[in-house]
C-alpha atoms as a PDB file:
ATOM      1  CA  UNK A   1       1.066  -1.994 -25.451  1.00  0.00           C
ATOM      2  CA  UNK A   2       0.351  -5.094 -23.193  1.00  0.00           C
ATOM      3  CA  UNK A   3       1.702  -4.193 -19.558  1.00  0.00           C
ATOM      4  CA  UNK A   4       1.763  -6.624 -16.961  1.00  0.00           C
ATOM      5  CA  UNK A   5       1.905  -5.419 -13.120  1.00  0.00           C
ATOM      6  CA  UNK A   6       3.438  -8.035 -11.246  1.00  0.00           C
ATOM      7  CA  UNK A   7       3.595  -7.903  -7.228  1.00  0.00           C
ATOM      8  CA  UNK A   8       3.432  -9.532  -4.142  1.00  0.00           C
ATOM      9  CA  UNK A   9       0.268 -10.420  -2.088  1.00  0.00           C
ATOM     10  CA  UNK A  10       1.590  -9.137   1.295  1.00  0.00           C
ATOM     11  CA  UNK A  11       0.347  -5.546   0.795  1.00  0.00           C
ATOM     12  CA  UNK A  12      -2.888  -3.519   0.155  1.00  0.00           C
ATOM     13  CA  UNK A  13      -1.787  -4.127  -3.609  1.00  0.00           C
ATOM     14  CA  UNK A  14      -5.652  -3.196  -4.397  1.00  0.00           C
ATOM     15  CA  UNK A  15      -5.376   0.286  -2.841  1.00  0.00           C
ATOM     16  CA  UNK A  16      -2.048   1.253  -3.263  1.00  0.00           C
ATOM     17  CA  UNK A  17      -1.091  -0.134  -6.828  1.00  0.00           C
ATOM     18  CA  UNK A  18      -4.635  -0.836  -8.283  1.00  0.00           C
ATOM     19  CA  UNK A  19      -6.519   2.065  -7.707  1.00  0.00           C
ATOM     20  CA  UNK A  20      -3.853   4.684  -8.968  1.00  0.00           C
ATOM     21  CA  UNK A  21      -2.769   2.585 -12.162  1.00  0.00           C
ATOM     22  CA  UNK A  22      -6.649   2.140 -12.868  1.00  0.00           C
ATOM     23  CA  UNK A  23      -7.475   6.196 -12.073  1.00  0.00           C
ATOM     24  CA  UNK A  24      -4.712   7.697 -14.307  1.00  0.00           C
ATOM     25  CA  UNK A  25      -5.979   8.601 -17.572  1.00  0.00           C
ATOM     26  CA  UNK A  26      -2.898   8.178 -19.409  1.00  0.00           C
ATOM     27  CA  UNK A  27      -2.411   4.757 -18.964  1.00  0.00           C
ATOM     28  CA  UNK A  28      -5.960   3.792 -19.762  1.00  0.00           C
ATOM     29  CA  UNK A  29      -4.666   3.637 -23.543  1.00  0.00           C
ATOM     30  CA  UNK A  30      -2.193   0.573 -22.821  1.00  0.00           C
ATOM     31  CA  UNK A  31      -3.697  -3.181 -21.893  1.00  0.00           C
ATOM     32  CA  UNK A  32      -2.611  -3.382 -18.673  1.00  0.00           C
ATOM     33  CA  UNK A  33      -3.336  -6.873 -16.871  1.00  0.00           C
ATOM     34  CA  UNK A  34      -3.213  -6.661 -12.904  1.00  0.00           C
ATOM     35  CA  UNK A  35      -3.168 -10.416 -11.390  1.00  0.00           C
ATOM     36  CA  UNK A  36      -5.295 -10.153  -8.629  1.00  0.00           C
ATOM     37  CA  UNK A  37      -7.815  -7.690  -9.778  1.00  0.00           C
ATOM     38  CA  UNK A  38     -11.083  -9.783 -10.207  1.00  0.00           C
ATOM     39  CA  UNK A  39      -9.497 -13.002  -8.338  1.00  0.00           C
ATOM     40  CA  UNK A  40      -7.027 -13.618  -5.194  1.00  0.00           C
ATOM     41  CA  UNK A  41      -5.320 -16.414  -7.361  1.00  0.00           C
ATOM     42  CA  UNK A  42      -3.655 -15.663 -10.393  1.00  0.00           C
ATOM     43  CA  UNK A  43      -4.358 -18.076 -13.508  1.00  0.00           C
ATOM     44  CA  UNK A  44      -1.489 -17.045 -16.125  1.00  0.00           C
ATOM     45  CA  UNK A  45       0.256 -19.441 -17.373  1.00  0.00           C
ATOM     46  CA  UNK A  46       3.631 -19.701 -18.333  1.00  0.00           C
ATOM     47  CA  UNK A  47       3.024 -19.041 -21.799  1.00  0.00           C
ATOM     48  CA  UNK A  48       1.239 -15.802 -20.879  1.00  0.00           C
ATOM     49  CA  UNK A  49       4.657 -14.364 -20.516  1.00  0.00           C
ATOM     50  CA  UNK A  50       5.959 -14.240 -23.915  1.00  0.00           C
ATOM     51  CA  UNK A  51       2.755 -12.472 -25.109  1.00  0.00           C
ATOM     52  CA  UNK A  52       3.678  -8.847 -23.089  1.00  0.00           C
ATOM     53  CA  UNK A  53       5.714  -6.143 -24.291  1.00  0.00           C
ATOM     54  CA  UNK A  54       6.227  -4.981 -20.328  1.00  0.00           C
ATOM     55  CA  UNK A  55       6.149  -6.063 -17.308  1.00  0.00           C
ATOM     56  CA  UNK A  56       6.282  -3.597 -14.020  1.00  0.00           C
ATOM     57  CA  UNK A  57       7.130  -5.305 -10.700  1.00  0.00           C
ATOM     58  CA  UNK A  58       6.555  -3.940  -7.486  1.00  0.00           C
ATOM     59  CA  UNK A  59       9.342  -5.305  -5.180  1.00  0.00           C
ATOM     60  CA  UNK A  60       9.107  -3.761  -2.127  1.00  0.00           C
ATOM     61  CA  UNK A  61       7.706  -7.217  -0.690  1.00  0.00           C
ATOM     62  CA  UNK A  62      10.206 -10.458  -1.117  1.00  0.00           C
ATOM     63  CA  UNK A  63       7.897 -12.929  -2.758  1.00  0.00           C
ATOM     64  CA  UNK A  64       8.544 -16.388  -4.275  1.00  0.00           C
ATOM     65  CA  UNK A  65       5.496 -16.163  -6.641  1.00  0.00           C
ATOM     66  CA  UNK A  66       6.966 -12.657  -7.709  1.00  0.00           C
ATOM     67  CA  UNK A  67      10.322 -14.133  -8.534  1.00  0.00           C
ATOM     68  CA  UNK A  68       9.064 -17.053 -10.634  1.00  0.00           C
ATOM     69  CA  UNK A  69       7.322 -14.953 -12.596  1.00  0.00           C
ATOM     70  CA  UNK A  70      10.462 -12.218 -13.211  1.00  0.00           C
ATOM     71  CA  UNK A  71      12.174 -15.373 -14.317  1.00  0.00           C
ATOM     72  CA  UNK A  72       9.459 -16.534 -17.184  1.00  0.00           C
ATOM     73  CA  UNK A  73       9.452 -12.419 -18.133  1.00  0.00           C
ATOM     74  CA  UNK A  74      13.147 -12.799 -18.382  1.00  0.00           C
ATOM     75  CA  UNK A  75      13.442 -16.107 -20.346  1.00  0.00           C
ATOM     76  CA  UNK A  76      10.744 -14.759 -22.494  1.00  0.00           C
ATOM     77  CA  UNK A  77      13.066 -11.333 -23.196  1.00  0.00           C
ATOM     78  CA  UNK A  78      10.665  -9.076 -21.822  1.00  0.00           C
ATOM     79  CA  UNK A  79      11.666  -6.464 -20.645  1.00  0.00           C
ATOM     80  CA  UNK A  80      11.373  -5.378 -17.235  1.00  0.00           C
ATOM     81  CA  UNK A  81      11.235  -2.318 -14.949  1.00  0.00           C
ATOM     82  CA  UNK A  82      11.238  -3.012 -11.013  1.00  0.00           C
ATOM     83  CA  UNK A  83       9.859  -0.365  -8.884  1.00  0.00           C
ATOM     84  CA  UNK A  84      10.002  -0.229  -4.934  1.00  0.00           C
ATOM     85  CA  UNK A  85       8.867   1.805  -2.356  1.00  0.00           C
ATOM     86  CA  UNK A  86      11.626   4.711  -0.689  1.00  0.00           C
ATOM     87  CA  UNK A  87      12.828   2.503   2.356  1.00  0.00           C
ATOM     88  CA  UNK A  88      12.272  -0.802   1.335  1.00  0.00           C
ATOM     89  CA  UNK A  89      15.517  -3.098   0.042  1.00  0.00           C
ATOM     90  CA  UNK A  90      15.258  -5.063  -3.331  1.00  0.00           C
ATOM     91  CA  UNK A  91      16.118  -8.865  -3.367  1.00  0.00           C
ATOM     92  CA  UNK A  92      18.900  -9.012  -5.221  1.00  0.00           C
ATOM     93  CA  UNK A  93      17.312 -12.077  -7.481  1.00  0.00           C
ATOM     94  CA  UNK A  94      15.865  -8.665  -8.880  1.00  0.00           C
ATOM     95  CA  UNK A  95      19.189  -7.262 -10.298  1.00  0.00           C
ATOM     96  CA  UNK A  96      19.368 -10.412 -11.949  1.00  0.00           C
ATOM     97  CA  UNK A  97      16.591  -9.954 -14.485  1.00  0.00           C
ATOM     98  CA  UNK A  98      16.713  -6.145 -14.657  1.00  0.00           C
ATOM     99  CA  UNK A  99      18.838  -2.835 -14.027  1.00  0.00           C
ATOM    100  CA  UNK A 100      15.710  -0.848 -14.714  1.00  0.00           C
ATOM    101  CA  UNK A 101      14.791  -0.338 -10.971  1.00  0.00           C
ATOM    102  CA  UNK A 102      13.679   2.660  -9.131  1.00  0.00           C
ATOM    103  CA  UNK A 103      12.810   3.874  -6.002  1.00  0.00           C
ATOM    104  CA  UNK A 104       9.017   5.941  -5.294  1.00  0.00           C
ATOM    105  CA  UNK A 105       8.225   8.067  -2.837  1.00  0.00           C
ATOM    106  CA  UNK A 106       4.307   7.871  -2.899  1.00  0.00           C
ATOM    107  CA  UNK A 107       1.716   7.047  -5.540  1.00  0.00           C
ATOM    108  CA  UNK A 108       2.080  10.194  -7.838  1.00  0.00           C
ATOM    109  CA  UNK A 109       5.637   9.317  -7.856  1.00  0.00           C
ATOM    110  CA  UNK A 110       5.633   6.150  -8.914  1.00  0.00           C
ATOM    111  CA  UNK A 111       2.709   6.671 -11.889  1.00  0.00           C
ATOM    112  CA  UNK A 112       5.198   8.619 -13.416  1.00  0.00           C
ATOM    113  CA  UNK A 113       7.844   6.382 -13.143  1.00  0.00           C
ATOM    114  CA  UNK A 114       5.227   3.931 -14.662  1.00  0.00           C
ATOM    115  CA  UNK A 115       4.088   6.473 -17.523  1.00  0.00           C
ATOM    116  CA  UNK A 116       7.835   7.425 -18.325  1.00  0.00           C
ATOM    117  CA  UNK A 117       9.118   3.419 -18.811  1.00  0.00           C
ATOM    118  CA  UNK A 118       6.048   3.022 -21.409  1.00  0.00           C
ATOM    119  CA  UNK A 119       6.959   5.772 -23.344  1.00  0.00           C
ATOM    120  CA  UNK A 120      10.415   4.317 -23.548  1.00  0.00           C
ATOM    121  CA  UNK A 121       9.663   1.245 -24.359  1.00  0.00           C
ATOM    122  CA  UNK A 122       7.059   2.105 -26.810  1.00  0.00           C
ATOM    123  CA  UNK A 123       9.631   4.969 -28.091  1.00  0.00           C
ATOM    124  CA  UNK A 124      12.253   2.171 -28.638  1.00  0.00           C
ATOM    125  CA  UNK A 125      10.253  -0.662 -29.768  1.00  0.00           C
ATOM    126  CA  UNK A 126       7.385   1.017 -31.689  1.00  0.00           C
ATOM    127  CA  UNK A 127       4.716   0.031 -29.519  1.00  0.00           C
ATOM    128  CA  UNK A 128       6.036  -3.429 -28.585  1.00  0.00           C
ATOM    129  CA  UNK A 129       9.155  -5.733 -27.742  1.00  0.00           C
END
């Protein structure tokens, strides 16, 4: 399954998103693709959206670069689960692309927020959209 982790810049995205996604064996059997990980800019372009089966946004920093690219997942019918850290508020341009959004507590939490969506989507779409 291709799995795109979409984000804002204004946190240690490297540390706290990166690093567990990247160290739990589980998800090491999906494509994942993680923007910033070898450069600060991203380079997808807009047709990079319709080729994903998921993509996983972490929303618990407002970001304009974050919401354009919810929008292309949406247009491209991809569908979309929106995770946020316990205390932080959700723009509500989120609830317009998804209703698949859910609160974590720390990192363990939300890996297995992240491992339960894939299996549901791959459960429901047999391995892709």
């Amino acid at each position: 399954m291709k799995i795109y982790v979409a984000h804002s810049k204004d946190f240690d995205y490297k540390n706290e998103l990166y690093a567990p996604i990247r160290g739990d064996e589980k998800l090491k059997e999906h494509q994942i693709f993680l923007p910033h990980e070898v450069s600060a800019s991203s380079s997808n372009t807009r047709d990079f959206y319709s080729d994903i089966d998921l993509m996983i946004a972490e929303c618990s920093y407002p970001s304009t670069g974050l919401g354009i690219e919810l929008g292309w997942a949406f247009d491209d019918h991809v569908p979309v689960f929106a995770i946020h850290k316990q205390g932080t508020k959700v723009s509500g341009s989120v609830y317009a692309v998804t209703d698949n959004i859910a609160e974590y507590t720390d990192s363990n939490d939300m890996l297995e927020m992240i491992r339960s969506t894939i299996s549901q989507n791959v459960n429901h779409t047999g391995n892709h959209r």
